[in-house]
C-alpha atoms as a PDB file:
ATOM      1  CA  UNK A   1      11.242  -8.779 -27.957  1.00  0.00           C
ATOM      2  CA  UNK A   2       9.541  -6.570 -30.739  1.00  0.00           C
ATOM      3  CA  UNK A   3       8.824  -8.632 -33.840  1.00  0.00           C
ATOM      4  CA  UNK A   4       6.882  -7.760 -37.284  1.00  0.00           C
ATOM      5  CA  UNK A   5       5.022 -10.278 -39.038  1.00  0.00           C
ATOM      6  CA  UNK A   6       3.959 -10.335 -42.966  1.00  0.00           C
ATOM      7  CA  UNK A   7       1.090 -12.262 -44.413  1.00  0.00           C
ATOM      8  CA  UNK A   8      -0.917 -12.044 -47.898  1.00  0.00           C
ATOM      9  CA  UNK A   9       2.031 -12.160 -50.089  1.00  0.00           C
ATOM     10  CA  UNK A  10       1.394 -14.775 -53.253  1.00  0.00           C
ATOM     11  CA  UNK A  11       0.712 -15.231 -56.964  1.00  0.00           C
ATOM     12  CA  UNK A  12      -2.058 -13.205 -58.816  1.00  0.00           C
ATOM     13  CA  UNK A  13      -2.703 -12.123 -62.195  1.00  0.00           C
ATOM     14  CA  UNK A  14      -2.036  -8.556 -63.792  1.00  0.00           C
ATOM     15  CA  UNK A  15      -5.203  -5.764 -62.958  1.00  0.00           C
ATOM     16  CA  UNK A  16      -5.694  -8.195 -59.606  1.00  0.00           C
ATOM     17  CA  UNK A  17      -5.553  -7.487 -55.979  1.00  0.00           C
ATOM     18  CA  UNK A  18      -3.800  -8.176 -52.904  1.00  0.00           C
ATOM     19  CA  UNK A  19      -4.006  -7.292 -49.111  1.00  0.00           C
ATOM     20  CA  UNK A  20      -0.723  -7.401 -47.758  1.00  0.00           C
ATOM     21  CA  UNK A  21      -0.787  -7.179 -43.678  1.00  0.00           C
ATOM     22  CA  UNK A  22       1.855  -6.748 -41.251  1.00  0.00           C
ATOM     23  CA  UNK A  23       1.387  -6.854 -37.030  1.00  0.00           C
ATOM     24  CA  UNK A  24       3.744  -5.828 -34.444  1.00  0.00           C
ATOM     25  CA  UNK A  25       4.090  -8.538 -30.977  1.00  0.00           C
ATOM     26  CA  UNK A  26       5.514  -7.611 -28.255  1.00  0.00           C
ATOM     27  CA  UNK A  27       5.521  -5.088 -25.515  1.00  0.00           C
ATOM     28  CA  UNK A  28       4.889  -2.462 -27.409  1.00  0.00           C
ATOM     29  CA  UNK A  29       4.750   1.344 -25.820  1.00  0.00           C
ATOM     30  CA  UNK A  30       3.963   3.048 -29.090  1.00  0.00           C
ATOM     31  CA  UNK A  31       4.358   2.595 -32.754  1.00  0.00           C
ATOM     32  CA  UNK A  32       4.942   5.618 -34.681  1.00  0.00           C
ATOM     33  CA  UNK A  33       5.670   5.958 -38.803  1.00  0.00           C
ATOM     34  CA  UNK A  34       4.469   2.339 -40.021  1.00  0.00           C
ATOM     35  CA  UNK A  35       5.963   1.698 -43.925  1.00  0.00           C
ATOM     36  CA  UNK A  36       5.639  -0.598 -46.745  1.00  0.00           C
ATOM     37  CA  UNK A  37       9.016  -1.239 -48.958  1.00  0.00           C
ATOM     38  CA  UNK A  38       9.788  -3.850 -51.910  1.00  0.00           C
ATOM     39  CA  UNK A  39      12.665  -4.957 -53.457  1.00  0.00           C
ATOM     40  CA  UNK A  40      12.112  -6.232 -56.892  1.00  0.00           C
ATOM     41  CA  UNK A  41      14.657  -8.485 -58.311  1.00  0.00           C
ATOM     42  CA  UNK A  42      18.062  -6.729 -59.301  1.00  0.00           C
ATOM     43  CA  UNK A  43      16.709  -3.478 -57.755  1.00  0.00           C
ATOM     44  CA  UNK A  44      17.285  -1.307 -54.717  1.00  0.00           C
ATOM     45  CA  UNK A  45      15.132  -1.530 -52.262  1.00  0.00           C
ATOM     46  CA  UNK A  46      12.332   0.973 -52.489  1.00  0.00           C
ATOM     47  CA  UNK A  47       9.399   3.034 -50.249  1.00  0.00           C
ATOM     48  CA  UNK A  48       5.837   2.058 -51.339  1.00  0.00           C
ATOM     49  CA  UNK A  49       3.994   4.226 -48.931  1.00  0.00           C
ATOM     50  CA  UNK A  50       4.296   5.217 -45.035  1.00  0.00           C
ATOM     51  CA  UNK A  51       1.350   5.842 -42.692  1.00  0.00           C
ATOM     52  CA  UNK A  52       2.226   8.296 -39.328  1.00  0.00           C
ATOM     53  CA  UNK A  53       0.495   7.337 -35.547  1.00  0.00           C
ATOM     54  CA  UNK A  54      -2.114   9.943 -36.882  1.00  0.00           C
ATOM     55  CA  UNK A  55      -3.103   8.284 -40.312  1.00  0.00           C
ATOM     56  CA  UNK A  56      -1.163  11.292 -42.863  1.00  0.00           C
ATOM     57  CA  UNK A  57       0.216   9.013 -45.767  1.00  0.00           C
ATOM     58  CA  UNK A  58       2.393   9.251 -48.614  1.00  0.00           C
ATOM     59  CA  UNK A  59       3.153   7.193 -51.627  1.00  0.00           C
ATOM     60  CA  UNK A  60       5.691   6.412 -53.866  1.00  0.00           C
ATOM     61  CA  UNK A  61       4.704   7.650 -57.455  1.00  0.00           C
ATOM     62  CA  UNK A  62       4.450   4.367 -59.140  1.00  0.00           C
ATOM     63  CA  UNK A  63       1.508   2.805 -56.565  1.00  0.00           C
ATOM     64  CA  UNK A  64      -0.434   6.322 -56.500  1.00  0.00           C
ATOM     65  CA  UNK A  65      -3.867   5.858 -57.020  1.00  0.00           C
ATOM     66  CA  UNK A  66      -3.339   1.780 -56.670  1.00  0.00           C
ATOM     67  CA  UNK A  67      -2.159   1.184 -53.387  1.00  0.00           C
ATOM     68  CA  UNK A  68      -3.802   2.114 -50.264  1.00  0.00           C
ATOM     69  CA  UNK A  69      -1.748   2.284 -46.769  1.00  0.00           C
ATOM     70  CA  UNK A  70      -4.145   1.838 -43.573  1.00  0.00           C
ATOM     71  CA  UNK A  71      -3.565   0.691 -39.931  1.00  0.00           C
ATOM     72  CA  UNK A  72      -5.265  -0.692 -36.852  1.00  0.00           C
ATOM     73  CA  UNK A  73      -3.009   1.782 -34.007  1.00  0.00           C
ATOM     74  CA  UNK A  74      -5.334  -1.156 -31.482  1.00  0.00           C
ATOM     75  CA  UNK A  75      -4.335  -4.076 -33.636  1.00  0.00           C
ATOM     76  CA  UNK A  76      -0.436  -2.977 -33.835  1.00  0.00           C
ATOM     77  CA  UNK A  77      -1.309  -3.779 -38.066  1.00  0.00           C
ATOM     78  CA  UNK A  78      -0.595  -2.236 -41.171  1.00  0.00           C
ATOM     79  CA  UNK A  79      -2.007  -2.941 -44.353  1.00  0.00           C
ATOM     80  CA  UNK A  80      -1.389  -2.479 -47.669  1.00  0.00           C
ATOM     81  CA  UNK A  81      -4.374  -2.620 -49.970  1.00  0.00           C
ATOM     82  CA  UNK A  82      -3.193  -2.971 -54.246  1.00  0.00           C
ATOM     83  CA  UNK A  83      -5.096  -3.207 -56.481  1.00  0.00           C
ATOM     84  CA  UNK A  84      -4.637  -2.952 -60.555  1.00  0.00           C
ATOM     85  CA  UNK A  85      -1.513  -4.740 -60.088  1.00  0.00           C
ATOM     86  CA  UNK A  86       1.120  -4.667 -62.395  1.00  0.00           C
ATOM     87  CA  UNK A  87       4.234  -7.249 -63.728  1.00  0.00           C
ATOM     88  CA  UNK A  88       6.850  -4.604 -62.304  1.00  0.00           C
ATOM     89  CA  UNK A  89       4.841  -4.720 -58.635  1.00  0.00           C
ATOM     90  CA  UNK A  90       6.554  -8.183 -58.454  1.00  0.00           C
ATOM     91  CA  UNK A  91       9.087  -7.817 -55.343  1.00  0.00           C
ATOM     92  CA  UNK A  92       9.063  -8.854 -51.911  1.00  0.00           C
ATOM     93  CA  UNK A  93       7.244  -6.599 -49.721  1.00  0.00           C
ATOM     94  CA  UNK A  94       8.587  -5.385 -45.821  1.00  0.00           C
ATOM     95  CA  UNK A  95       7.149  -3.968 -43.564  1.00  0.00           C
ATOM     96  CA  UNK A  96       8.653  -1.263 -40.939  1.00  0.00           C
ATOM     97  CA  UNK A  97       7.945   0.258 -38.122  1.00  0.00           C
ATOM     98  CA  UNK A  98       9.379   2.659 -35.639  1.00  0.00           C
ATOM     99  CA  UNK A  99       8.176   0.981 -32.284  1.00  0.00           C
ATOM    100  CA  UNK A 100       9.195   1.971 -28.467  1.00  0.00           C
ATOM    101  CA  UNK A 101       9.512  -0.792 -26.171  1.00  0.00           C
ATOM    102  CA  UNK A 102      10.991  -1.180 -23.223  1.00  0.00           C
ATOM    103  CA  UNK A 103      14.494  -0.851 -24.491  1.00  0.00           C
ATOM    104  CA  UNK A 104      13.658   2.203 -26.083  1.00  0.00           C
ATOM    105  CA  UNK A 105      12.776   3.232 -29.655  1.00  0.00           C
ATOM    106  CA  UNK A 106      14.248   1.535 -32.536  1.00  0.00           C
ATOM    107  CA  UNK A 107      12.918   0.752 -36.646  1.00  0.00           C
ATOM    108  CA  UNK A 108      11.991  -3.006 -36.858  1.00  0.00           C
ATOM    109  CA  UNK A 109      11.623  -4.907 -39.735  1.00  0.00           C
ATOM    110  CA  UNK A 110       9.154  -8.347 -41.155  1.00  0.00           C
ATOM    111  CA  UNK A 111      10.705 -11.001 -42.440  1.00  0.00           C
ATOM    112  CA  UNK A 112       9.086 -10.224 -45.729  1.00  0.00           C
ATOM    113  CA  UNK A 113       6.153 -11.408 -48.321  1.00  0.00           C
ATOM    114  CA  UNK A 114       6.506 -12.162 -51.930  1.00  0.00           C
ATOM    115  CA  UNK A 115       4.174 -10.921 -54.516  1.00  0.00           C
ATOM    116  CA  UNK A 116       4.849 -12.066 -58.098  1.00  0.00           C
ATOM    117  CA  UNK A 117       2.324 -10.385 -60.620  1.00  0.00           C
ATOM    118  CA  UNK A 118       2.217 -12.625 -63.526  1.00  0.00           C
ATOM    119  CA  UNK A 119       0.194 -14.372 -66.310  1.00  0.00           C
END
């Protein structure tokens, strides 16, 4: 059984930081594209940034230059590194990864973290 699990959600103030992290348990054969979503209240869900096996990432335009996607291919982890954080960052953040187990390859999901970004 393949699970994701979120920590380093919580409160902080506008221009602060957070260090959102995310590790895959299980038996785990590989890992492949690792991502960060949100989904802000009364929105669609939406890509923050995706990290490949080999470290290329890509960002959504809004957390360019703020965000920073990283992982630990040993440590089954992905991170997600904000700073300058803004009142529209406030969503819950999921994590997602494209893991083969024994039962093949399939996209897993975390359960999910909030962030709220507020004075």
């Amino acid at each position: 059984q393949v699970e994701l699990v979120e920590s380093g959600g919580g409160l902080v103030q506008p221009g602060g930081s957070l260090r959102l992290s995310c590790t895959a348990s299980g038996t785990i054969f590989s890992i492949y594209v690792m991502a960060w979503y949100r989904r802000a209240p009364g929105k669609q869900r939406e890509l923050v940034a995706t990290v490949t096996s080999g470290g290329t990432t890509n960002y959504a335009d809004s957390v360019k230059g703020r965000f920073t996607i990283s992982r630990d291919n040993d440590e089954h982890t992905v991170y997600l590194q904000m700073v300058s954080l803004k009142p529209e960052d406030t969503a819950v953040y999921y994590c997602n990864a494209d893991i083969r187990s024994r039962i093949g390859t399939y996209s897993y999901w975390g359960q999910g973290t909030q962030v709220t970004v507020s004075s």
